[in-house]
N, C-alpha and C. Protein backbone atom coordinates (compact mmCIF):
# COMPACT_ATOMS: atom_id res chain seq x y z
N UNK A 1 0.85 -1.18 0.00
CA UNK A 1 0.00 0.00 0.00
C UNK A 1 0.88 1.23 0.00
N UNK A 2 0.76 2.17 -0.80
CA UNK A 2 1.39 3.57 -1.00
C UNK A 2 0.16 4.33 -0.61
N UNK A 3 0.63 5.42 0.18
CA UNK A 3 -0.41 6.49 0.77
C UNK A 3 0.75 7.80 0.43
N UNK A 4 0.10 8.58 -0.47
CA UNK A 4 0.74 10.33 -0.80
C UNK A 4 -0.25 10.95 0.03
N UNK A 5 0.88 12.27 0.55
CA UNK A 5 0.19 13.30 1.14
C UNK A 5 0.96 14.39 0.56
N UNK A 6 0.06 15.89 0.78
CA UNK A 6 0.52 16.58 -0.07
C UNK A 6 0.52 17.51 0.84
N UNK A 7 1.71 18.43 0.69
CA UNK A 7 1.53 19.82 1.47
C UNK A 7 0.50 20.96 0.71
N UNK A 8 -0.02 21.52 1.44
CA UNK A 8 -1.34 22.24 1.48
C UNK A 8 -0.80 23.67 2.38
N UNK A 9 -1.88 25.38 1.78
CA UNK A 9 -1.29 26.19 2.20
C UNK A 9 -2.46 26.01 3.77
N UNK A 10 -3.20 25.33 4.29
CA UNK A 10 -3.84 24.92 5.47
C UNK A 10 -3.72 23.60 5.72
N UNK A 11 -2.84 23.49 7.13
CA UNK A 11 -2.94 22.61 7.81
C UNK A 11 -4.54 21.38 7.64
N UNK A 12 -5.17 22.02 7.78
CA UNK A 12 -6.80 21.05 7.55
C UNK A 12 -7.28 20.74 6.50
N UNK A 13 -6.73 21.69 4.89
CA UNK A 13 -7.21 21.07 3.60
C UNK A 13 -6.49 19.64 3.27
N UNK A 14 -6.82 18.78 3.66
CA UNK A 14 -6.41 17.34 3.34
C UNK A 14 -7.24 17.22 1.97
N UNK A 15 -5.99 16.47 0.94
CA UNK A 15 -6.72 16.13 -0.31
C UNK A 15 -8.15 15.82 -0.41
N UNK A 16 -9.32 15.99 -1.51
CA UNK A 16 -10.40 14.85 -1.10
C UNK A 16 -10.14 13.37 -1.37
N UNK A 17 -11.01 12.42 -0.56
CA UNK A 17 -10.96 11.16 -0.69
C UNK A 17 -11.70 10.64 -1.57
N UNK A 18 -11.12 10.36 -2.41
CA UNK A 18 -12.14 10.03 -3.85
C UNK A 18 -12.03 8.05 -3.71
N UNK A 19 -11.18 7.68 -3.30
CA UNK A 19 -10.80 5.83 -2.95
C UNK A 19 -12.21 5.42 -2.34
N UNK A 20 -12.49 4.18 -2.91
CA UNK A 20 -13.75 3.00 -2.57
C UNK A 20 -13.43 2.29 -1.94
N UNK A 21 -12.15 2.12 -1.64
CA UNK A 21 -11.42 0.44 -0.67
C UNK A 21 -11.38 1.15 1.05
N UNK A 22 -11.35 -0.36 1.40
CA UNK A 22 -11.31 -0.10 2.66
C UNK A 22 -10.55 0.57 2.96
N UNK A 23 -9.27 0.78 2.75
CA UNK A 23 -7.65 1.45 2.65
C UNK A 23 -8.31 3.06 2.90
N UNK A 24 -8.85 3.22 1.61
CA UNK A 24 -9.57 4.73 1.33
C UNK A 24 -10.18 4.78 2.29
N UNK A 25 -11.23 4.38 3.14
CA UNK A 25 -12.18 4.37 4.09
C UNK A 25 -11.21 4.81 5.74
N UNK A 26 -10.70 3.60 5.55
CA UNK A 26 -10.01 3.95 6.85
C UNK A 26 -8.65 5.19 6.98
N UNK A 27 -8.36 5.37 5.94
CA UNK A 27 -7.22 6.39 5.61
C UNK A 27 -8.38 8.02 6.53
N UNK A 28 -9.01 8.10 5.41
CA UNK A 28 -10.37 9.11 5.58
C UNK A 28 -10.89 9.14 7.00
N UNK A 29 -11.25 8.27 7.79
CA UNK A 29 -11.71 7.64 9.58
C UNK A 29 -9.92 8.85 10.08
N UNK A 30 -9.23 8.51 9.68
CA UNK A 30 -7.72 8.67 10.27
C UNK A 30 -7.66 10.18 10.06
N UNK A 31 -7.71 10.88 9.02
CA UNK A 31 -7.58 11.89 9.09
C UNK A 31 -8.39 13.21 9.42
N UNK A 32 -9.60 12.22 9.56
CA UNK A 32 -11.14 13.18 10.04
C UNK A 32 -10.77 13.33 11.73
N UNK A 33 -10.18 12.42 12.08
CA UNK A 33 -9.42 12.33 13.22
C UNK A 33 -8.59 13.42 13.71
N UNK A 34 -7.67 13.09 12.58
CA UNK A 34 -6.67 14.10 12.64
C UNK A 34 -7.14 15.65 12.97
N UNK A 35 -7.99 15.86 12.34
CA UNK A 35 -8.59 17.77 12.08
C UNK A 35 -9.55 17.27 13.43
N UNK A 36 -10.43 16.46 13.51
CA UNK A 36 -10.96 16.84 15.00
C UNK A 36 -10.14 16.76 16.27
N UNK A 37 -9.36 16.32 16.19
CA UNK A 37 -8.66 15.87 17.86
C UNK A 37 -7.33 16.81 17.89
N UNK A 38 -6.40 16.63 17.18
CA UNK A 38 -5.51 17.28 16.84
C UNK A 38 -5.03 18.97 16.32
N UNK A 39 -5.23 18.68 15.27
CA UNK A 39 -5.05 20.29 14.36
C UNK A 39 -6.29 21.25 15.26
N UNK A 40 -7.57 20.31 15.39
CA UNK A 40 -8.75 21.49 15.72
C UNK A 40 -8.75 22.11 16.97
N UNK A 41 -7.78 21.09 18.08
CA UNK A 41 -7.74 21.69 19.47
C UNK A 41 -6.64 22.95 19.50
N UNK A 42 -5.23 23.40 18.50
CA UNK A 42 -4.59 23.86 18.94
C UNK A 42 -5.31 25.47 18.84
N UNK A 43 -4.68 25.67 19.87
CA UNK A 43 -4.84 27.49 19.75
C UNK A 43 -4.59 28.33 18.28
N UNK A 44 -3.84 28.21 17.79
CA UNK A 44 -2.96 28.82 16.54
C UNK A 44 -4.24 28.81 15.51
N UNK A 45 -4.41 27.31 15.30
CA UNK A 45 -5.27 26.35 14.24
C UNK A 45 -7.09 26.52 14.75
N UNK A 46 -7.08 25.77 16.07
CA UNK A 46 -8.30 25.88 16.47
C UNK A 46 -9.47 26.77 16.04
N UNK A 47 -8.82 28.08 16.89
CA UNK A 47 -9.91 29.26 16.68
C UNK A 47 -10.30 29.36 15.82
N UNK A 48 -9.65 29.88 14.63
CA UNK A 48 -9.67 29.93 13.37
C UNK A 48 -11.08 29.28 12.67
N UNK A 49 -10.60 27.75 12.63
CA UNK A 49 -11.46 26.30 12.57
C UNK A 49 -12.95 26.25 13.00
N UNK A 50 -12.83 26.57 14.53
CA UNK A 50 -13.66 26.28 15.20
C UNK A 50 -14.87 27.66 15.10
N UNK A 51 -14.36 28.73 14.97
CA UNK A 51 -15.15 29.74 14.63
C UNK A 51 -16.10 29.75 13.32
N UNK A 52 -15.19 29.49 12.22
CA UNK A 52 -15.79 29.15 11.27
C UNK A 52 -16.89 28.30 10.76
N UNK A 53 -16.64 26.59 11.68
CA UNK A 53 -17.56 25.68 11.85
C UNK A 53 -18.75 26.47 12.31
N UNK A 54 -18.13 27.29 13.57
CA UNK A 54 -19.31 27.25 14.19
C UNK A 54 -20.56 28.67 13.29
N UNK A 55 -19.86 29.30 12.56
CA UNK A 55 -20.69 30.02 11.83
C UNK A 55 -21.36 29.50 10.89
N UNK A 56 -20.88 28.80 10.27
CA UNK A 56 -21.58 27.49 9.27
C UNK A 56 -22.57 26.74 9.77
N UNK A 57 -22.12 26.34 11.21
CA UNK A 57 -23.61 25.41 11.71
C UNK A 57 -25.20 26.63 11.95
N UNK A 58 -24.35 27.75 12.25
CA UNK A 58 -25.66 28.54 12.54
C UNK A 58 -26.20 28.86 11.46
N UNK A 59 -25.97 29.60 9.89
CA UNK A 59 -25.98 29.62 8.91
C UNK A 59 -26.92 27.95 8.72
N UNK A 60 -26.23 26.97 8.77
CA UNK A 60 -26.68 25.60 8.04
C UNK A 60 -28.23 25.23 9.00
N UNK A 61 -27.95 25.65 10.53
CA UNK A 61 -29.01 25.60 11.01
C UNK A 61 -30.37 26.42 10.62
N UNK A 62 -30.19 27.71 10.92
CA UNK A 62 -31.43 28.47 10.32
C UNK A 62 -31.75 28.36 9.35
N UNK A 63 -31.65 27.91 7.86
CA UNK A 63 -32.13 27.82 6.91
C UNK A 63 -32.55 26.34 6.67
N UNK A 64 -32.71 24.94 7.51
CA UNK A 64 -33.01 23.87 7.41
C UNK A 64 -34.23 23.24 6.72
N UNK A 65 -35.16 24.52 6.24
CA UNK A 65 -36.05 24.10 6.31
C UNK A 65 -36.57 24.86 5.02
N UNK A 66 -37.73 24.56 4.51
CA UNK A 66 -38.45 25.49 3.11
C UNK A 66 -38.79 26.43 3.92
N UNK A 67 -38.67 27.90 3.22
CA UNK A 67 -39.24 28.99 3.81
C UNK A 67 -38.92 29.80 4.55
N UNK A 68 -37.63 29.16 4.83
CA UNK A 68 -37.01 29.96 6.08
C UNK A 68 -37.16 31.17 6.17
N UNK A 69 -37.21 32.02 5.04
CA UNK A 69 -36.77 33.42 5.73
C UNK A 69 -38.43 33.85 5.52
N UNK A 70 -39.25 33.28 5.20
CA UNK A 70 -40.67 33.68 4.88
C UNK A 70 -40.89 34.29 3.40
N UNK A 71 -40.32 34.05 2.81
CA UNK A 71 -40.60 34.62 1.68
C UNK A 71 -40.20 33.46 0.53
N UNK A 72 -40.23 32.38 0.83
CA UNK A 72 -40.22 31.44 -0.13
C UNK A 72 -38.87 30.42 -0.60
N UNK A 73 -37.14 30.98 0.53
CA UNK A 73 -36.74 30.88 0.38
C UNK A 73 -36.02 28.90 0.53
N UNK A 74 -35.29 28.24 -0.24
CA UNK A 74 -35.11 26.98 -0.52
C UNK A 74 -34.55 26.62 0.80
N UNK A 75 -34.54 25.60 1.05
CA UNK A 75 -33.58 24.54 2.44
C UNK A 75 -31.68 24.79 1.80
N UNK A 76 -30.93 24.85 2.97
CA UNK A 76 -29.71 24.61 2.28
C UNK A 76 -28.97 23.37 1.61
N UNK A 77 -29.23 23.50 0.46
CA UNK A 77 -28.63 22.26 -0.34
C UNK A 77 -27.38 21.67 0.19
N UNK A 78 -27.87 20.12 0.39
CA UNK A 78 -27.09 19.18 1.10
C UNK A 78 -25.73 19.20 0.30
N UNK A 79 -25.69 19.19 -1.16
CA UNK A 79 -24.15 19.33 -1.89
C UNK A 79 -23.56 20.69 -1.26
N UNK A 80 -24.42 21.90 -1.55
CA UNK A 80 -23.76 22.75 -1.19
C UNK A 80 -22.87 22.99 -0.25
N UNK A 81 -23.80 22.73 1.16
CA UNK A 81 -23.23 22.74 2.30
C UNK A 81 -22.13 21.81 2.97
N UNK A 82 -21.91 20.40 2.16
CA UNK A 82 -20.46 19.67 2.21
C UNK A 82 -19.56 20.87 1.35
N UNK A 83 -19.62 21.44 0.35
CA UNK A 83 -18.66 22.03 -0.46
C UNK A 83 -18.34 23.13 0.72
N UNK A 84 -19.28 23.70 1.13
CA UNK A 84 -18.96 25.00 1.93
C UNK A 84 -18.12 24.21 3.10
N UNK A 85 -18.44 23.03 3.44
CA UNK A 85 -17.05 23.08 4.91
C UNK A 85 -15.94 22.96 4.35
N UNK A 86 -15.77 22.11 2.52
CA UNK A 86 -14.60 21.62 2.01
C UNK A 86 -14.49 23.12 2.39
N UNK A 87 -14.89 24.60 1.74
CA UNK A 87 -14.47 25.29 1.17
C UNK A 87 -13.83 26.08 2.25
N UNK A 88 -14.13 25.96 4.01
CA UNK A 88 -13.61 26.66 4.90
C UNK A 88 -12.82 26.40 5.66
N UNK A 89 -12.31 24.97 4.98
CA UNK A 89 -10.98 24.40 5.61
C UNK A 89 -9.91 24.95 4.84
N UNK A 90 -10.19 25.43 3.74
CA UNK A 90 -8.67 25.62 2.44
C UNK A 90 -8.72 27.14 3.01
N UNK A 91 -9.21 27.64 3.97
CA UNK A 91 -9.26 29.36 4.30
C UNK A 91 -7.76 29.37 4.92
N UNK A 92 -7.10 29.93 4.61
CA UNK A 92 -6.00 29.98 5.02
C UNK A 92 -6.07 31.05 6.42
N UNK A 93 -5.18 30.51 7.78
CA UNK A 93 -5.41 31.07 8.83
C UNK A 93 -5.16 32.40 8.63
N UNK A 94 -4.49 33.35 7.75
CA UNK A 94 -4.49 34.73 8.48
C UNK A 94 -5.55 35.60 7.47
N UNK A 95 -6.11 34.56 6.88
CA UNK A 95 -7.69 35.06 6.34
C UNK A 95 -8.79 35.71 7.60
N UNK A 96 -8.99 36.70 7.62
CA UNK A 96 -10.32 37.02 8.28
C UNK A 96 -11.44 36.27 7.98
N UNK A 97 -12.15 35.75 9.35
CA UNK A 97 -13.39 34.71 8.93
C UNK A 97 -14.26 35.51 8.92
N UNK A 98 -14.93 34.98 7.73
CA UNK A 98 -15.74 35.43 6.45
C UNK A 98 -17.23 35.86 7.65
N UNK A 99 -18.52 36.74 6.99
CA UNK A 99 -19.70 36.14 7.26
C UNK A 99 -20.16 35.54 6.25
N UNK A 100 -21.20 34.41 7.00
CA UNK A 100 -21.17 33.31 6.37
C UNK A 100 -23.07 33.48 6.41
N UNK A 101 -23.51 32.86 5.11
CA UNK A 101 -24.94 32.93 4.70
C UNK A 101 -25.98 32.07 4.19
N UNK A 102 -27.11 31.72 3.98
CA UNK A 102 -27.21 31.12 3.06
C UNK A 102 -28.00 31.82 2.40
N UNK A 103 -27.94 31.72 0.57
CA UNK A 103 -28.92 32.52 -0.20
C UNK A 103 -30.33 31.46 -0.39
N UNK A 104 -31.04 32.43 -0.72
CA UNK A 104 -32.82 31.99 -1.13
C UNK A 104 -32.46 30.73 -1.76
N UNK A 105 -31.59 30.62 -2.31
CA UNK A 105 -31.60 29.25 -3.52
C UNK A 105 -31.14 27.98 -2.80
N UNK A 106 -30.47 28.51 -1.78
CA UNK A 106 -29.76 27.12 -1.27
C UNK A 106 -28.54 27.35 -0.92
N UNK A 107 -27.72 27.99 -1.84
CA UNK A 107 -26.21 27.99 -1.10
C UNK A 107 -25.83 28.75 -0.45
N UNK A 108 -24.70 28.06 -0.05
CA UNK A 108 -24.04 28.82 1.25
C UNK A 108 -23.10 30.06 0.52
N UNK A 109 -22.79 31.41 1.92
CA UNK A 109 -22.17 32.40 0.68
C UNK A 109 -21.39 32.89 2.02
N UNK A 110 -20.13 33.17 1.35
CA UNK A 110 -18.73 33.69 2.27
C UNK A 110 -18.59 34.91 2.04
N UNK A 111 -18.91 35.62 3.15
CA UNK A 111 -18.43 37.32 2.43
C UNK A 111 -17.28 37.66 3.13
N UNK A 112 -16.71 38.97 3.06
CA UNK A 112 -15.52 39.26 3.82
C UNK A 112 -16.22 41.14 2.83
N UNK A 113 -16.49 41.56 4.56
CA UNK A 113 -16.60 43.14 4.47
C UNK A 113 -16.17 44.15 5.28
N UNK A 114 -15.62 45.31 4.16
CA UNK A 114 -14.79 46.02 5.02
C UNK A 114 -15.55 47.26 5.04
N UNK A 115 -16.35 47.74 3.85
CA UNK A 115 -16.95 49.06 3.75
C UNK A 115 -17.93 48.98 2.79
N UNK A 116 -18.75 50.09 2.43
CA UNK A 116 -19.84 49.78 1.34
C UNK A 116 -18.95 49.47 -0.05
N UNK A 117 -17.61 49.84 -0.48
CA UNK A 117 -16.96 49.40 -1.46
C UNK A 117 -15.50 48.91 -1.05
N UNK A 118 -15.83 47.87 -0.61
CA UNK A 118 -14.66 47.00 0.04
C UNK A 118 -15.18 45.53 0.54
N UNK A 119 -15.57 44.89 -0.29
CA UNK A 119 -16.29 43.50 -0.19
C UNK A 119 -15.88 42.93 -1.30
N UNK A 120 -15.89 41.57 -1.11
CA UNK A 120 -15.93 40.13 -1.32
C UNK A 120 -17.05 39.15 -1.14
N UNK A 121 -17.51 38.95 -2.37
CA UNK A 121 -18.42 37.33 -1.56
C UNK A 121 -18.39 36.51 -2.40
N UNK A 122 -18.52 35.38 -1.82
CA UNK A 122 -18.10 33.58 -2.80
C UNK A 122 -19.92 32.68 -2.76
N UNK A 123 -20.55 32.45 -3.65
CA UNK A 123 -21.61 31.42 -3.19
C UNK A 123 -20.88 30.23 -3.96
N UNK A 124 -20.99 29.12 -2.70
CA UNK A 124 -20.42 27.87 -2.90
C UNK A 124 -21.70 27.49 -3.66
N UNK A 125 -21.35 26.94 -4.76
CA UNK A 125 -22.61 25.99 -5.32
C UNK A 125 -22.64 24.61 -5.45
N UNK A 126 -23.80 23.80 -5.28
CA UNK A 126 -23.43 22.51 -4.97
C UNK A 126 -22.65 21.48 -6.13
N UNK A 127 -22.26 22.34 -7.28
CA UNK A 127 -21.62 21.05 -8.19
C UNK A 127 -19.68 21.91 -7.96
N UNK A 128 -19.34 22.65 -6.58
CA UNK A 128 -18.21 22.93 -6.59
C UNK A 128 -17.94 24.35 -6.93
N UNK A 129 -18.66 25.02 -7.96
CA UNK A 129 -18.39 25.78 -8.79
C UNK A 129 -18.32 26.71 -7.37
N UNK A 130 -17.35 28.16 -7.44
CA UNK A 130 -17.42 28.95 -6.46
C UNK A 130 -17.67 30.67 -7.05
N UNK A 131 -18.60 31.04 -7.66
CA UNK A 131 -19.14 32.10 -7.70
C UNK A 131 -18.86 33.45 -7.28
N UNK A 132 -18.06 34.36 -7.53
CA UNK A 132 -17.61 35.40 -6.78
C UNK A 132 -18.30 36.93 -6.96
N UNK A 133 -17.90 37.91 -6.78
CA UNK A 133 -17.71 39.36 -7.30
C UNK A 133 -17.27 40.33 -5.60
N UNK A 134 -16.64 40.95 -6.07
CA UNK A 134 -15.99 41.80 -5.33
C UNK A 134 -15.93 43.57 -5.64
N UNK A 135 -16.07 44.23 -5.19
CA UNK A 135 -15.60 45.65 -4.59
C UNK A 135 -14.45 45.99 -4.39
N UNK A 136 -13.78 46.89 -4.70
CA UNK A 136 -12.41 47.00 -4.43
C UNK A 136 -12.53 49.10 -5.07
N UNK A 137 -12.95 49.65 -3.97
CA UNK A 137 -13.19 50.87 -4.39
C UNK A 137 -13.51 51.01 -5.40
N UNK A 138 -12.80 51.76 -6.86
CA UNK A 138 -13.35 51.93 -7.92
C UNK A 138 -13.75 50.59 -8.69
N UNK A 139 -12.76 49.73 -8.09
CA UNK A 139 -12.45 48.42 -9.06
C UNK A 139 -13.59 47.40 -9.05
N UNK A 140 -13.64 46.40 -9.65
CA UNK A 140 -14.97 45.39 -9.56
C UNK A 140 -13.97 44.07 -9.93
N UNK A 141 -14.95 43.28 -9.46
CA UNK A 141 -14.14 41.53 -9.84
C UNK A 141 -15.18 40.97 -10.21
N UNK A 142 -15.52 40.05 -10.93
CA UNK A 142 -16.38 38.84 -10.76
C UNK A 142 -16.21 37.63 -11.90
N UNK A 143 -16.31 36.06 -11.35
CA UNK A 143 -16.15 35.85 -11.99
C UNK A 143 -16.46 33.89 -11.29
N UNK A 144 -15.87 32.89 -11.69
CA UNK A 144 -15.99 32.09 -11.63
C UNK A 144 -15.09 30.91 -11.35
N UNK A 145 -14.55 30.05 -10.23
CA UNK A 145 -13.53 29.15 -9.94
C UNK A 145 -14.80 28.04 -9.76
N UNK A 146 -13.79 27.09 -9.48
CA UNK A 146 -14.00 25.50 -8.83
C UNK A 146 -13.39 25.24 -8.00
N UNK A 147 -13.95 24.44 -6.72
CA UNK A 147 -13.17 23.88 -5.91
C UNK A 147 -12.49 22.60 -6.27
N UNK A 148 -11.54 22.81 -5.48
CA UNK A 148 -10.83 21.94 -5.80
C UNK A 148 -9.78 20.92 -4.17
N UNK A 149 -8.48 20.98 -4.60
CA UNK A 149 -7.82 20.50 -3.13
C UNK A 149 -6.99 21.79 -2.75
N UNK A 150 -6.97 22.83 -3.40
CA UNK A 150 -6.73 23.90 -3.53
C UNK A 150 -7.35 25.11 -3.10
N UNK A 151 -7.10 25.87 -2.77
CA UNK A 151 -7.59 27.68 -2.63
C UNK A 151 -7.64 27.99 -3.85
N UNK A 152 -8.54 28.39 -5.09
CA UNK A 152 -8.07 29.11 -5.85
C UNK A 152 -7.23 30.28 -6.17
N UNK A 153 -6.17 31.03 -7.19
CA UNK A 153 -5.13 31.92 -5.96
C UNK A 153 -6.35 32.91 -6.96
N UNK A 154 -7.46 33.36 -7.55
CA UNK A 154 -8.09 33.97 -7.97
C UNK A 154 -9.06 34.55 -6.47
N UNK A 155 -9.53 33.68 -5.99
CA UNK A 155 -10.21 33.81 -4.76
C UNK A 155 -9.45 34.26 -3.44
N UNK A 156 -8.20 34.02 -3.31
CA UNK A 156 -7.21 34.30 -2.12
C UNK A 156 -7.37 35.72 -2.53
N UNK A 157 -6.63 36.14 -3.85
CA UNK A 157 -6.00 37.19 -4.21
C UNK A 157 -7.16 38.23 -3.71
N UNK A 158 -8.35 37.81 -4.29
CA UNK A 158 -9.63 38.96 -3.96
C UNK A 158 -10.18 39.46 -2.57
N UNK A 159 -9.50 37.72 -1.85
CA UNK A 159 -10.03 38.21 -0.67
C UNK A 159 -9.48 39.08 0.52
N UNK A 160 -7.96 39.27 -0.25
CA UNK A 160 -6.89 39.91 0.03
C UNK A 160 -7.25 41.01 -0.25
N UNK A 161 -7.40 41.54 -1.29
CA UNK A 161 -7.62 42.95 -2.02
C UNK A 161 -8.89 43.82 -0.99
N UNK A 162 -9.51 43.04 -0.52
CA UNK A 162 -10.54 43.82 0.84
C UNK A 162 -10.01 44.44 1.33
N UNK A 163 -9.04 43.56 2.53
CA UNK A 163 -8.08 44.34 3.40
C UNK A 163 -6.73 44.84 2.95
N UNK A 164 -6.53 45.39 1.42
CA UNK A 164 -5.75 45.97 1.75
C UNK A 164 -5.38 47.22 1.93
């Protein structure tokens, strides 16, 4: 058995597990491990982690349902919302954590705001695709990535350009 691991610019973006064998199974048990017990308790790593989760569960919580916001809006799509935790583990720690949303349609959406023209926001969509547009004083962004095992550096770069 050969097992590759890859360095990653976050400690917690572990490749995805795409393997059917037990090997794959239990590799996956091992490293879900890893990010809960380990990486997720330290101070450095933790907060970071744990803040984020925990904005996601509230986000994933309130919208559970048809209707949530009263006006007709969808449940949060079950693809979506796996993509959105893939997508808040690849956040690199000296990223400011995002607010986190869900839109009428279903997906989950990452903003990062600094002023009425100084924003960022990402809607994770459930086939991966990551949806952007940004503010940047005069400037505008928008445009379109995929997730991947990666940060896109299209999406870093923008979310950089907020604070700078």
């Amino acid at each position: 058995m050969t097992a590759i691991c890859a360095i990653h610019a976050t400690p917690l973006a572990f490749p995805e597990n795409v393997g059917v064998s037990g090997t794959a199974s239990a590799l996956e048990n091992y490293i879900k491990d890893i990010e809960e017990t380990l990486l997720a308790r330290t101070v450095t790593i933790g907060r970071h982690y744990w803040e984020t989760r925990r904005t996601l569960a509230e986000a994933f919580e309130s919208s559970a349902v048809d209707n949530w916001d009263g006006y007709g809006a969808k449940p949060i799509d079950p693809s979506s919302c796996l993509k959105a935790i893939r997508f808040s583990k690849l956040l690199p720690m000296n990223v400011p954590i995002p607010d986190i949303s869900i839109d009428t349609d279903g997906e989950a959406r990452f903003e990062w705001y600094k002023g009425p023209r100084q924003l960022f926001s990402i809607a994770v969509r459930n086939d991966g695709q990551l949806a952007y547009a940004g503010l940047f004083g005069a400037n505008q962004a928008y445009g379109a990535e995929y997730l991947g095992d990666e940060l896109p550096n299209t999406i870093l770069d923008n979310i950089r350009r907020v604070y700078a």
